[in-house]
N, C-alpha and C. Protein backbone atom coordinates (compact mmCIF):
# COMPACT_ATOMS: atom_id res chain seq x y z
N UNK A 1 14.89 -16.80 2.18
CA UNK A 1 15.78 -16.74 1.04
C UNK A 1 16.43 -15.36 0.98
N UNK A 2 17.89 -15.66 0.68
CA UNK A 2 18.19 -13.91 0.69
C UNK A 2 17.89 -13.60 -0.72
N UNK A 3 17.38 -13.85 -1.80
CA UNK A 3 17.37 -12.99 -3.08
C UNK A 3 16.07 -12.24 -2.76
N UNK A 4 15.50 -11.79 -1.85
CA UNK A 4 13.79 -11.30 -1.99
C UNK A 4 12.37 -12.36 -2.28
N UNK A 5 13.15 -13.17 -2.72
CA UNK A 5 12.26 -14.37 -3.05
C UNK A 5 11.49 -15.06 -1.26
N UNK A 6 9.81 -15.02 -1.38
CA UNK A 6 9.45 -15.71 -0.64
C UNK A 6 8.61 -16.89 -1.19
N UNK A 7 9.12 -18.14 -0.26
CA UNK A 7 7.99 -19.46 -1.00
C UNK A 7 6.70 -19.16 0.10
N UNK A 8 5.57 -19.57 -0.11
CA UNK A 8 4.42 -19.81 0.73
C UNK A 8 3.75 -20.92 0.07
N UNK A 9 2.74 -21.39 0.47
CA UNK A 9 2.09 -22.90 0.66
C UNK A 9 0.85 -22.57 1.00
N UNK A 10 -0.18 -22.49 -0.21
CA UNK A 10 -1.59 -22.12 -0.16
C UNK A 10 -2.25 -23.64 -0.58
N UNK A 11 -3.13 -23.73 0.76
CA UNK A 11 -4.45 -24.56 0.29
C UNK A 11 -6.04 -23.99 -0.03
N UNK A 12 -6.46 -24.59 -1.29
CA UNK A 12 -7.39 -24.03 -1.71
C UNK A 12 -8.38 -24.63 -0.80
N UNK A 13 -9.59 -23.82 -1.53
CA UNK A 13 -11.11 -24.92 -0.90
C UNK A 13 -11.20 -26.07 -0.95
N UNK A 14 -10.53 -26.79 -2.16
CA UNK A 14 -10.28 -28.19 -2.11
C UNK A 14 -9.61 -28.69 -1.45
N UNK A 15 -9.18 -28.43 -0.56
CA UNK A 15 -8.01 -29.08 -0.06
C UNK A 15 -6.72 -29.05 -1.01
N UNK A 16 -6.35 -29.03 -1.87
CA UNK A 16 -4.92 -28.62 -2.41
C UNK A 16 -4.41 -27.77 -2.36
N UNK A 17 -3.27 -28.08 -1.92
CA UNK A 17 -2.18 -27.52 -1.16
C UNK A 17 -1.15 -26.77 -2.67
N UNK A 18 -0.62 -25.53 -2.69
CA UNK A 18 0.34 -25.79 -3.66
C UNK A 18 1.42 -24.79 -3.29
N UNK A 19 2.50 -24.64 -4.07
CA UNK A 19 3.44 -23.42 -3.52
C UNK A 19 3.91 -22.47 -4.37
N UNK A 20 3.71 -21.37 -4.01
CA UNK A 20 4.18 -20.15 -4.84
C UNK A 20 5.34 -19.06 -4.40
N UNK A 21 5.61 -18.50 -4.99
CA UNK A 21 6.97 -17.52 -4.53
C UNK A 21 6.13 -15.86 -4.73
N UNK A 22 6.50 -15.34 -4.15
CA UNK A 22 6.53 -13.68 -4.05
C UNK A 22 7.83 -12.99 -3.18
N UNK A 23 7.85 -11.68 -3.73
CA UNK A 23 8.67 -10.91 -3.84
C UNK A 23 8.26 -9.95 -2.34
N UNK A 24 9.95 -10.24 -1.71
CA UNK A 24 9.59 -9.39 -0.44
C UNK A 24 9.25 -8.16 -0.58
N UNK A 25 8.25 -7.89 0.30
CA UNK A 25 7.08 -6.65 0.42
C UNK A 25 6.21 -6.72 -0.10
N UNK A 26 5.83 -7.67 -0.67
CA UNK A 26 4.27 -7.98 -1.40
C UNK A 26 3.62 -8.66 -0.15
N UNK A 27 2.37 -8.49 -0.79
CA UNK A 27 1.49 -9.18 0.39
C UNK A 27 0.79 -10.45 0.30
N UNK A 28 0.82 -11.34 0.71
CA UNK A 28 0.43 -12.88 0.97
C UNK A 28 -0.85 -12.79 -0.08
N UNK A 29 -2.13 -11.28 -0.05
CA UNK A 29 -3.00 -11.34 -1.08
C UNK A 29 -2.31 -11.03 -2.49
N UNK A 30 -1.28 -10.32 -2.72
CA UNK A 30 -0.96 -10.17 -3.98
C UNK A 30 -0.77 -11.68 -4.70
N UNK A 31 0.52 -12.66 -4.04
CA UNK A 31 1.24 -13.69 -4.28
C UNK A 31 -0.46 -14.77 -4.66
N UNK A 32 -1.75 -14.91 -3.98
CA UNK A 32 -2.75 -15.65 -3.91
C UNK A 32 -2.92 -14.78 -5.50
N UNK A 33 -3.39 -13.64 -5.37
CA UNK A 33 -4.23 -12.93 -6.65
C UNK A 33 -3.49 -13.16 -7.87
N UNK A 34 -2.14 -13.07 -7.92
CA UNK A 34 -1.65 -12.75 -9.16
C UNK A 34 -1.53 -14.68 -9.24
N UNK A 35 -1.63 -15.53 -8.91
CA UNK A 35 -1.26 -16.95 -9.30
C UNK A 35 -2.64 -17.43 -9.28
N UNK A 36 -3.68 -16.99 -9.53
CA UNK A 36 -4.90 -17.39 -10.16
C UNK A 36 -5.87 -18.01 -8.92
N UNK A 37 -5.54 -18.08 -7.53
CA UNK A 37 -6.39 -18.77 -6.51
C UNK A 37 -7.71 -17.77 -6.69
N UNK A 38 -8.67 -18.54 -6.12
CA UNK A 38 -10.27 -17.78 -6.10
C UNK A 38 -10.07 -17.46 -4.84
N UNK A 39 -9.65 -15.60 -5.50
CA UNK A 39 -9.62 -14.83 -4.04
C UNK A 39 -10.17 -13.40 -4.20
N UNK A 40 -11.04 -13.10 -4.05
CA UNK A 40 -12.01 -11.67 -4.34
C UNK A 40 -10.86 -10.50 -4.30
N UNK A 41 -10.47 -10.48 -3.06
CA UNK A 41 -10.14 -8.97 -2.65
C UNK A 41 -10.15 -7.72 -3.38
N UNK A 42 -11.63 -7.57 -3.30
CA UNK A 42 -12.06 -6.68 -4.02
C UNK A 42 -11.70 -4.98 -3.74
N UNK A 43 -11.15 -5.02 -2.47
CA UNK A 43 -10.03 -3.38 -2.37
C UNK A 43 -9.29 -3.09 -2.46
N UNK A 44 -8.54 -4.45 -3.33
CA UNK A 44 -7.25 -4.52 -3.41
C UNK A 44 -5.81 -4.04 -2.67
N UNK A 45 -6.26 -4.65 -1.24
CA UNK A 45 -5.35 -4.41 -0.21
C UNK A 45 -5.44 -3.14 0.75
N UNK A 46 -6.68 -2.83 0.68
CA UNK A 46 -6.95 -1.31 1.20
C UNK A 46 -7.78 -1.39 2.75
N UNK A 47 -8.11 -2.96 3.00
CA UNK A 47 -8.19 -3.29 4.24
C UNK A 47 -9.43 -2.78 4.56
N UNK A 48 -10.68 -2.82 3.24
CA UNK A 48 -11.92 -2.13 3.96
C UNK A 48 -12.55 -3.55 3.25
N UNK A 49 -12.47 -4.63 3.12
CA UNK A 49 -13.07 -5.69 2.08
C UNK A 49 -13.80 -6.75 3.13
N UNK A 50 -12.61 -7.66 3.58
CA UNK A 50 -12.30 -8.94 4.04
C UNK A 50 -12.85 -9.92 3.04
N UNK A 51 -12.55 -9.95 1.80
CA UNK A 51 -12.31 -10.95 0.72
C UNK A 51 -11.45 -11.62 0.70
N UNK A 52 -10.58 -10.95 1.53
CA UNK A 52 -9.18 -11.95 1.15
C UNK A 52 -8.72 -12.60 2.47
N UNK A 53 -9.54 -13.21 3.33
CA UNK A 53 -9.40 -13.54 4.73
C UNK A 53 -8.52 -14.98 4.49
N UNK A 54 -8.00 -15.53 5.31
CA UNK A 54 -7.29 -16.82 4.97
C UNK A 54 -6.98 -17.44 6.72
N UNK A 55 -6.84 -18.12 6.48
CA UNK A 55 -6.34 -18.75 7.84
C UNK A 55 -5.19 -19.60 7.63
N UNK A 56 -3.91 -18.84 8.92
CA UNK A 56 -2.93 -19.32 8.95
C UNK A 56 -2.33 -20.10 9.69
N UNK A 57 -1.51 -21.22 9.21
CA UNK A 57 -1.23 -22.40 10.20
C UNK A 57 -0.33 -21.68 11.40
N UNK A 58 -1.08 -22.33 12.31
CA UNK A 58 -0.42 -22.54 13.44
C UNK A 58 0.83 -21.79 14.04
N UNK A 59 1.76 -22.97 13.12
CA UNK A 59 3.45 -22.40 13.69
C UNK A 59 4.23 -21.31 12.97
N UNK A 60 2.98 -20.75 12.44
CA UNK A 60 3.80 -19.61 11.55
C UNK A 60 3.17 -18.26 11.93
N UNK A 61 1.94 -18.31 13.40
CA UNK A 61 1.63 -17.25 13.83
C UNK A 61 2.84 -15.76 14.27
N UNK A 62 3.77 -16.55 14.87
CA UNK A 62 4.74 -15.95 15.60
C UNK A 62 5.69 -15.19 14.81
N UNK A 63 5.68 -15.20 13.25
CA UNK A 63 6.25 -14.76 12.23
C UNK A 63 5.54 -13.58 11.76
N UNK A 64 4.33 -13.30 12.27
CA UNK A 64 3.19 -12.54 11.60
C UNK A 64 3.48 -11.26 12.67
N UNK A 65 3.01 -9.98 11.58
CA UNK A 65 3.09 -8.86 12.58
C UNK A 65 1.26 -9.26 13.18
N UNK A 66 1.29 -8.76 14.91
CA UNK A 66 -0.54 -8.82 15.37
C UNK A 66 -1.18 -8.13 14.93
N UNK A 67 -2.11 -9.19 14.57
CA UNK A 67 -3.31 -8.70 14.17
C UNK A 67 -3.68 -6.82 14.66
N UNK A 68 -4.57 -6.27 13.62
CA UNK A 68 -4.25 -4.38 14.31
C UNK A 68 -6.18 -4.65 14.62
N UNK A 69 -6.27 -3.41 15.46
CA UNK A 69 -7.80 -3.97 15.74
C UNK A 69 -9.36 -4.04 14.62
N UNK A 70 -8.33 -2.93 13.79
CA UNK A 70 -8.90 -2.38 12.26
C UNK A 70 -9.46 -3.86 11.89
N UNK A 71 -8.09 -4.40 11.84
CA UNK A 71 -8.05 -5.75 10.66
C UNK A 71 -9.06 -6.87 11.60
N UNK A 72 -9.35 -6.96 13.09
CA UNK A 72 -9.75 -7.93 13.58
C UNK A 72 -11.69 -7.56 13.27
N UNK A 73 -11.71 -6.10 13.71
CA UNK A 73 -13.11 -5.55 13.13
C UNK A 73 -13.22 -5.88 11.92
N UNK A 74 -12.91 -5.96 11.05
CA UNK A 74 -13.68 -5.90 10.00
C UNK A 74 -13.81 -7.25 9.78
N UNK A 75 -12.84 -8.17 10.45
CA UNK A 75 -13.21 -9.92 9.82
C UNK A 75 -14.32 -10.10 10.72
N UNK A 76 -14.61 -9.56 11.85
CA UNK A 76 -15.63 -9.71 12.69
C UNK A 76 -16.96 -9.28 12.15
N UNK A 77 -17.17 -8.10 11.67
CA UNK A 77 -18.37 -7.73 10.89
C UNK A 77 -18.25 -8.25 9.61
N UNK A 78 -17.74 -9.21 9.03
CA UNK A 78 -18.06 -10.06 7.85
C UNK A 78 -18.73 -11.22 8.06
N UNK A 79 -18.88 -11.54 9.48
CA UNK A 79 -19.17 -12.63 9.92
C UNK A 79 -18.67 -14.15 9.68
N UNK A 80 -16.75 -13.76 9.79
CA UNK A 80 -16.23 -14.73 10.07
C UNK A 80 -15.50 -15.07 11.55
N UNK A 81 -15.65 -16.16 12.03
CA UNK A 81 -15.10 -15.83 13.40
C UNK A 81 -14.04 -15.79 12.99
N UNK A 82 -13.44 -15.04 14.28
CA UNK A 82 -11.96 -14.32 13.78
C UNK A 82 -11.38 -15.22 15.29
N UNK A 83 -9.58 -15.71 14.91
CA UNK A 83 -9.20 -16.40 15.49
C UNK A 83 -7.99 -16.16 15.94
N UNK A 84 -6.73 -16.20 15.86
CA UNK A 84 -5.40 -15.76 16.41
C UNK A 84 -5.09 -16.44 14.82
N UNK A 85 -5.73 -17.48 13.75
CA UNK A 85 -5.20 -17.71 12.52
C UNK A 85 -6.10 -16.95 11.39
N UNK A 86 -7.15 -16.47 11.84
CA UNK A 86 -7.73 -15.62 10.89
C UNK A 86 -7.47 -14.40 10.58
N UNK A 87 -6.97 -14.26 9.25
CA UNK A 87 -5.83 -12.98 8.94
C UNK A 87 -6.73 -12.50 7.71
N UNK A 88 -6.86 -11.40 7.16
CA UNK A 88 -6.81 -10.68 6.35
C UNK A 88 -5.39 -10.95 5.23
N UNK A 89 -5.27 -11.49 4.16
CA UNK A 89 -3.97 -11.56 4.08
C UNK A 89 -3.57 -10.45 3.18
N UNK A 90 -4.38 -9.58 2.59
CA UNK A 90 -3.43 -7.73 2.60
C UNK A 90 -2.59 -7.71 3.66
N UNK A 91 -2.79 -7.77 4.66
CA UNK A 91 -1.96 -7.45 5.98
C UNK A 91 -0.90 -8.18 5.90
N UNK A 92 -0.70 -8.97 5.21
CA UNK A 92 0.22 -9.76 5.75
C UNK A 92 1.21 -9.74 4.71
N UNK A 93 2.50 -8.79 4.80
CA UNK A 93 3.44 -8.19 4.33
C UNK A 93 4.28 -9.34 4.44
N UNK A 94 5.00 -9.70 3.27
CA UNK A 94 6.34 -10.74 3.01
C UNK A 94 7.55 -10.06 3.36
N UNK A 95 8.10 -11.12 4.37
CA UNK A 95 9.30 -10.86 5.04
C UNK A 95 10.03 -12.27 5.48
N UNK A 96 11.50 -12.29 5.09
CA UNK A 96 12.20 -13.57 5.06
C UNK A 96 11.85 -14.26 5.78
N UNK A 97 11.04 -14.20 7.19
CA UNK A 97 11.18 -14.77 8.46
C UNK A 97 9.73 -15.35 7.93
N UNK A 98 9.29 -14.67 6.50
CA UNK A 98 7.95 -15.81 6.57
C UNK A 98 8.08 -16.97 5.52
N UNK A 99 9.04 -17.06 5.17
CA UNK A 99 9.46 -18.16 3.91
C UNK A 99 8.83 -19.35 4.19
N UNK A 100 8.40 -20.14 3.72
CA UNK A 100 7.50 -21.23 3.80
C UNK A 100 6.36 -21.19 4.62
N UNK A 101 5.71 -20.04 4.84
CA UNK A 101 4.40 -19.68 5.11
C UNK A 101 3.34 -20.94 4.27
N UNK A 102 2.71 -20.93 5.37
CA UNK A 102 1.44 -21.87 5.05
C UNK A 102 0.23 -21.18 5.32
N UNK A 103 -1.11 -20.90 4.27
CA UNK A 103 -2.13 -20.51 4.56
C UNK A 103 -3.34 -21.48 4.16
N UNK A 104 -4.52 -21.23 4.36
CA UNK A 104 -5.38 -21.85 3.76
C UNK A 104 -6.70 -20.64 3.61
N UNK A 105 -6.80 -20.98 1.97
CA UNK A 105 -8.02 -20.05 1.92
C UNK A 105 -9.43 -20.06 2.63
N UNK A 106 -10.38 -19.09 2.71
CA UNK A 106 -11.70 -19.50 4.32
C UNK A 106 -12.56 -18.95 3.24
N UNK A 107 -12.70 -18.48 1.87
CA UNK A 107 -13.90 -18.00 1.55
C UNK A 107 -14.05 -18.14 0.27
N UNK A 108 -15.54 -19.45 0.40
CA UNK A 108 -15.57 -19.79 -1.46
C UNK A 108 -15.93 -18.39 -2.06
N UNK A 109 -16.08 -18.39 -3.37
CA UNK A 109 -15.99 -16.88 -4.04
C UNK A 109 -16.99 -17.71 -5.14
């Protein structure tokens, strides 16, 4: 969207799917936190947590900046396997090219 506006497409633990908008340069955890999903991220984006881990579909890897090794360590010592869709989603900075981003949350709370 050119107004700054990004849509994304979060499924909860339940399986429901729903869609929300955030504002380019926010981060995929802000857009989850501030619209009420059960999402800890208790460092509030400071990348020392992995509360806010999510896993992202598929065809929307290639949209994502790679994974940094910071971000792959620490989902690793949380003891989630970490995957080419297992993201931290602090990291994951809104940018037009991610408009209809699809995630799914990985950690009941």
């Amino acid at each position: 969207m050119s107004d700054g506006i990004i849509t994304v497409h979060v499924t909860d633990l339940n399986g429901d799917t729903k869609t929300y908008e955030g504002l380019e340069s926010y981060s995929l955890m802000e857009v989850i936190r501030d619209n009420g999903l059960p999402i800890k991220a208790e460092c509030g984006g400071c990348m020392c947590c992995a509360t806010c881990v999510v896993k992202v579909d598929e065809a929307w890897l290639e949209h994502l900046p790679e994974q940094s090794d910071d971000e792959r360590d620490l989902i690793e010592d949380s003891g989630i396997d970490v995957t080419s869709q297992t993201r931290l989603s602090c990291q994951i900075i809104l940018v037009p090219e991610m408009d209809g981003l699809k995630a799914t949350l990985m950690r009941d709370l």
